[in-house]
Protein backbone atom coordinates (compact mmCIF):
# COMPACT_ATOMS: atom_id res chain seq x y z
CA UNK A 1 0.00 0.00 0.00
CA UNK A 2 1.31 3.78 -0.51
CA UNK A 3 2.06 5.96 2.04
CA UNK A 4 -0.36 8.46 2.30
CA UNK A 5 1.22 12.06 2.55
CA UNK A 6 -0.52 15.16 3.98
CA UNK A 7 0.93 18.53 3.30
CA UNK A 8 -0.27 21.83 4.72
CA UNK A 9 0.75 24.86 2.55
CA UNK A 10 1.73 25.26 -1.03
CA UNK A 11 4.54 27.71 -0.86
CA UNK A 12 7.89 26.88 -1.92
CA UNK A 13 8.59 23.78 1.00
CA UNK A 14 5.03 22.73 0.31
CA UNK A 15 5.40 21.71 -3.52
CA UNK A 16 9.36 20.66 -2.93
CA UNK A 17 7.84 18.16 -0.06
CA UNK A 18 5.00 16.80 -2.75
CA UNK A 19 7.64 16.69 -5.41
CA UNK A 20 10.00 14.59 -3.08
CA UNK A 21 7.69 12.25 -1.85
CA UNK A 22 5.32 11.52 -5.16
CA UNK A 23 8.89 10.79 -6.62
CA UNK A 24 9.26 8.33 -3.57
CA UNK A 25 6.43 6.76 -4.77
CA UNK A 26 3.72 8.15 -1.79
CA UNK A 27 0.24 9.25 -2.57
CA UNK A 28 0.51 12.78 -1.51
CA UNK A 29 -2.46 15.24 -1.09
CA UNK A 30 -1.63 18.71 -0.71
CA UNK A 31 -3.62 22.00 1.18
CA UNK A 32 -3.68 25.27 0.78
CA UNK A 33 -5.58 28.10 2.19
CA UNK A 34 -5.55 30.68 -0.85
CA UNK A 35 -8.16 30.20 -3.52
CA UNK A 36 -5.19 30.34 -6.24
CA UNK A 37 -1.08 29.43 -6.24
CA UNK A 38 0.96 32.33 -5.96
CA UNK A 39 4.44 33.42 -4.38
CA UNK A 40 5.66 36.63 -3.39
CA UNK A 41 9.07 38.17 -2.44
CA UNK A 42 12.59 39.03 -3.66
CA UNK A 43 15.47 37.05 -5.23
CA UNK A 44 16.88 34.38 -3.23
CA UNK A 45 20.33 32.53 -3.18
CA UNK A 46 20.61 28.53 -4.11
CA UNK A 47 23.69 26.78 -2.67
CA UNK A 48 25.26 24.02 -4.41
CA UNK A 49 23.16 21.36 -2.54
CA UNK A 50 19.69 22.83 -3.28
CA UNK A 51 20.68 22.90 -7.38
CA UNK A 52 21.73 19.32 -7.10
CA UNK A 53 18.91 18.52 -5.56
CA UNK A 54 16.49 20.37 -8.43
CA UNK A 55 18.66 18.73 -10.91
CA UNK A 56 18.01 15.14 -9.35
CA UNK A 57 14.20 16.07 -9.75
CA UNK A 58 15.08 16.74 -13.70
CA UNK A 59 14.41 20.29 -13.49
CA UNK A 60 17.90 21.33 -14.73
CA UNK A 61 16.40 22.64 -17.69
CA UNK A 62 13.51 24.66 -16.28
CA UNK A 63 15.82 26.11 -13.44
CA UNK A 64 18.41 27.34 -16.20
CA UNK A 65 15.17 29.10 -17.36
CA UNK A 66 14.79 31.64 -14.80
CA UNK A 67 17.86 31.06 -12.44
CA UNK A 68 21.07 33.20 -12.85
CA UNK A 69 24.69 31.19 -12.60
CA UNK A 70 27.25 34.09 -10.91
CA UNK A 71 30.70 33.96 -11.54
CA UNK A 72 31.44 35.50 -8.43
CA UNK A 73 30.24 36.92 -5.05
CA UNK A 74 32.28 40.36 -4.42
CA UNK A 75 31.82 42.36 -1.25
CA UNK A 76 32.32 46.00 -1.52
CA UNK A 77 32.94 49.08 1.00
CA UNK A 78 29.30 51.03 1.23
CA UNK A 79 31.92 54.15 1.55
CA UNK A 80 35.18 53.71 -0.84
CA UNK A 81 33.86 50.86 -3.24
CA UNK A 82 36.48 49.01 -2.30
CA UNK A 83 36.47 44.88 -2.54
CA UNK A 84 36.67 43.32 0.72
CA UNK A 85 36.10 39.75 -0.45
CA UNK A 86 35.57 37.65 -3.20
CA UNK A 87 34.11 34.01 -3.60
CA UNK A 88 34.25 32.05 -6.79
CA UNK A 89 31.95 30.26 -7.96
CA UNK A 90 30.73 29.25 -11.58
CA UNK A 91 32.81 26.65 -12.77
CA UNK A 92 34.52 26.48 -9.46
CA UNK A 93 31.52 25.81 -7.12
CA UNK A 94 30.61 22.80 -10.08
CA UNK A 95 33.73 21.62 -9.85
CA UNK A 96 34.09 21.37 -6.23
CA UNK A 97 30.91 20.33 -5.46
CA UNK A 98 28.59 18.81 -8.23
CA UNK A 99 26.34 21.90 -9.48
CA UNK A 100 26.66 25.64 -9.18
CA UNK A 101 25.50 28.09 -7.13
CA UNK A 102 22.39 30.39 -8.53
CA UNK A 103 20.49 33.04 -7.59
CA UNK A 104 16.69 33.10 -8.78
CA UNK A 105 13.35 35.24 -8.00
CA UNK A 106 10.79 33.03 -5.34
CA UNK A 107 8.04 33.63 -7.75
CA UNK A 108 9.75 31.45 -10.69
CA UNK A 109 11.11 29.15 -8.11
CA UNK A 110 7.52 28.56 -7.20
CA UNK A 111 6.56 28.30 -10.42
CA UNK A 112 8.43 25.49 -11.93
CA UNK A 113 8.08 23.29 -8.55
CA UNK A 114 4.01 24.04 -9.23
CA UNK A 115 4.48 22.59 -12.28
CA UNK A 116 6.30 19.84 -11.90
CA UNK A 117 4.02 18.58 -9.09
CA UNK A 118 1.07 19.38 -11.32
CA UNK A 119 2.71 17.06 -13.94
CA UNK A 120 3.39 14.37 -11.50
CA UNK A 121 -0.52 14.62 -10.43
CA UNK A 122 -0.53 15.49 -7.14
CA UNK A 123 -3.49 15.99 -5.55
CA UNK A 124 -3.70 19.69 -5.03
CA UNK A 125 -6.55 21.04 -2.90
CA UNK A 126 -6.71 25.30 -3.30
CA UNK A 127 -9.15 27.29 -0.96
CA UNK A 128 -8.81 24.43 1.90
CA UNK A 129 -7.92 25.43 5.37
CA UNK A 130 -7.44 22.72 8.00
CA UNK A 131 -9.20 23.05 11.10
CA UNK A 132 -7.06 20.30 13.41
CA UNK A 133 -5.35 17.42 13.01
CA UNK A 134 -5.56 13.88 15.03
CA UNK A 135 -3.14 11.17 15.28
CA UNK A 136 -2.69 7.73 16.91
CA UNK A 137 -0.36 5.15 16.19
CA UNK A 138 -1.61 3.71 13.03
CA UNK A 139 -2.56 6.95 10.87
CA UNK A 140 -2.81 11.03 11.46
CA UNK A 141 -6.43 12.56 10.55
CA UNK A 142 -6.92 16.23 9.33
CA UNK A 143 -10.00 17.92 8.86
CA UNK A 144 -10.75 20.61 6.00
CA UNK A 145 -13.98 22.91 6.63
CA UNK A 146 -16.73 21.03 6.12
CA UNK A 147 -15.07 17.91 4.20
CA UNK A 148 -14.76 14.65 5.49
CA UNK A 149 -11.76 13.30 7.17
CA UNK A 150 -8.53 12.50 5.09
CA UNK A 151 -6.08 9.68 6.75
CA UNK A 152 -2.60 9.91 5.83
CA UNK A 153 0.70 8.36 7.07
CA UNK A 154 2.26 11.43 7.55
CA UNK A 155 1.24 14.88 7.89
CA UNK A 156 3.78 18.01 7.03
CA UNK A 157 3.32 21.30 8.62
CA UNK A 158 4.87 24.16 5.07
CA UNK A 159 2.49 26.36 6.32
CA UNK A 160 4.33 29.42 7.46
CA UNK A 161 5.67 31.01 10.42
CA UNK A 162 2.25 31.21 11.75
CA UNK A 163 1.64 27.27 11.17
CA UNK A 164 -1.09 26.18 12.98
CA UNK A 165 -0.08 22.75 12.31
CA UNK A 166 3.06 23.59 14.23
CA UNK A 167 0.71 25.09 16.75
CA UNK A 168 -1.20 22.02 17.36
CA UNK A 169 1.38 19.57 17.71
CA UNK A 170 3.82 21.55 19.89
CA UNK A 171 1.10 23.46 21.69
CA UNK A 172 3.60 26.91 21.65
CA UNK A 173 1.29 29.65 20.42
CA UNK A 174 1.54 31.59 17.58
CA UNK A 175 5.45 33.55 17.10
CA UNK A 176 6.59 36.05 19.72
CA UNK A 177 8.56 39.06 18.82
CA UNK A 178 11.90 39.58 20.66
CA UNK A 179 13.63 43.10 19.62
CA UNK A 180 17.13 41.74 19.35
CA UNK A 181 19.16 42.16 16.06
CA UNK A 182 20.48 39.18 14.27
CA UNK A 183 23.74 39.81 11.97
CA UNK A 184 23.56 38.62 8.46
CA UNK A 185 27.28 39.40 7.52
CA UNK A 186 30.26 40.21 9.27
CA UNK A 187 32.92 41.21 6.40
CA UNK A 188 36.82 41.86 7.53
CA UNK A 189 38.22 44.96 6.24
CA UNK A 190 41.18 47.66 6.58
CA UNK A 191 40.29 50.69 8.86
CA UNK A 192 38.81 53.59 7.02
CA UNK A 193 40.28 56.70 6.50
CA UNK A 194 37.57 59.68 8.30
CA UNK A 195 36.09 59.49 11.73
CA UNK A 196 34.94 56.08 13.80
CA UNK A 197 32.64 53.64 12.36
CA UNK A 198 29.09 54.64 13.31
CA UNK A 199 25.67 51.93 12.46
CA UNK A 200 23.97 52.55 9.17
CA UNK A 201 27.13 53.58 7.78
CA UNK A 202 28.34 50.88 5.67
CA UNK A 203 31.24 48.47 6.10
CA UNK A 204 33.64 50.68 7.44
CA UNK A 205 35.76 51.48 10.76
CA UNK A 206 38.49 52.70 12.30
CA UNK A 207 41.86 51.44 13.79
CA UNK A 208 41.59 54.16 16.31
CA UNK A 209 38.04 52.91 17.00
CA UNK A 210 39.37 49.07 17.05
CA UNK A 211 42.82 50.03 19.03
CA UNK A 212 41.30 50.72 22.37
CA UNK A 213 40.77 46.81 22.39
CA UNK A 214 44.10 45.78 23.24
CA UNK A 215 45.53 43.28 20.75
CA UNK A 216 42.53 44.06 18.35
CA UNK A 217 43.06 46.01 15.33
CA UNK A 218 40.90 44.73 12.09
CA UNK A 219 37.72 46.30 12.12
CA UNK A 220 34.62 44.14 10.85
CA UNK A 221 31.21 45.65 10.55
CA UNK A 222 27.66 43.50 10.75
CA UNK A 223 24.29 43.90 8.90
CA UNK A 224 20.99 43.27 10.12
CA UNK A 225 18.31 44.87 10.12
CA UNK A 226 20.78 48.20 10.31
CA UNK A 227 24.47 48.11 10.02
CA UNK A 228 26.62 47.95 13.48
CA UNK A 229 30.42 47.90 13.87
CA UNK A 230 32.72 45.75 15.84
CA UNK A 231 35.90 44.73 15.78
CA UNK A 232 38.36 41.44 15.13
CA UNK A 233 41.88 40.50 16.57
């Protein structure tokens, strides 16, 4: 008998789990709340092992489509312009690890996983919100609106940062907000000519700034949400 998949939410982890396991041979049955398939956002970066992955799928083709294949990754002083790093990849990053590295918008990444799980005929059910889920040892129940109840084997929870599938099964509420800032790059760099590094101001700093730490002298700065200095020994 085939497993029987469940899968809350049709965004990008939604249709990638339905892809994976209809290609594993389960009978998967996916939900989502919206009355149509769409995906919204800005460009995001796919690492070596994500490509391979798409290519093992046999989407090479459709990802070459709409992806872009960078030679390389420079990072640049917001101030001077100067390069502070570089990281090859192209060639290199196929070379050294099976398949490059791309960057692509979510919308088209969305859109060729839609239609490769439409093509592979999973069951797609639009406009369907699930109201709970059950589960004992032998199968997991969900319950859409007014339609009966749907066993499966296995129910995934791709439905957001607000999951209420998540929710249900770990009891933790919906997502709290805690004000702390979480650095997205920390770049090495020589000290800037001009006065000591201040936020929002770029990758920049000072060794005047960095030599009141004894023994520390390279200044780094870190992104987040806004830009804060520190500094590296």
């Amino acid at each position: 008998m085939d497993v029987q998949a469940l899968i809350a939410g049709g965004g990008i982890g939604g249709l990638a789990a339905a892809l994976a396991g209809t290609r594993a041979g389960w009978d998967v049955r996916l939900y989502e709340r919206a009355p149509v398939f769409s995906e919204v956002g800005a460009g995001i970066q796919l690492g070596p092992n994500v490509v391979k992955v798409l290519h093992g799928w046999g989407l090479a083709d459709a990802l070459a489509g709409v992806a872009a294949f960078p030679e390389r990754l420079e990072v640049r002083s917001a101030l001077t312009g100067e390069t502070l790093g570089v990281l090859r990849l192209g060639s290199v990053m196929g070379q050294r690890y099976g398949a490059p590295y791309a960057t692509v918008h979510r919308a088209d990444l969305h859109g060729l996983l839609l239609d490769a799980v439409q093509k592979a005929g999973v069951a797609l059910k639009l406009n369907r919100t699930l109201n709970r889920f059950t589960q004992n040892l032998e199968a997991v129940t969900v319950q859409s609106g007014d339609d009966p109840p749907v066993e499966g084997e296995v129910l995934v929870g791709a439905d957001g940062l607000w999951s209420p599938v998540r929710q249900w099964l770990l009891g933790d509420g919906p997502p709290r907000h805690r004000p702390r800032r979480l650095p997205r790059a920390a770049a090495a760099g020589r000290a800037a000519r001009g006065p000591a590094f201040q936020p929002g101001h770029g990758l920049a700093g000072t060794e005047a700034a960095c030599g009141a730490v004894p023994g520390v002298r390279r200044p780094i700065a870190q992104c987040g949400r806004h830009c804060g200095g520190s500094c590296r020994g």
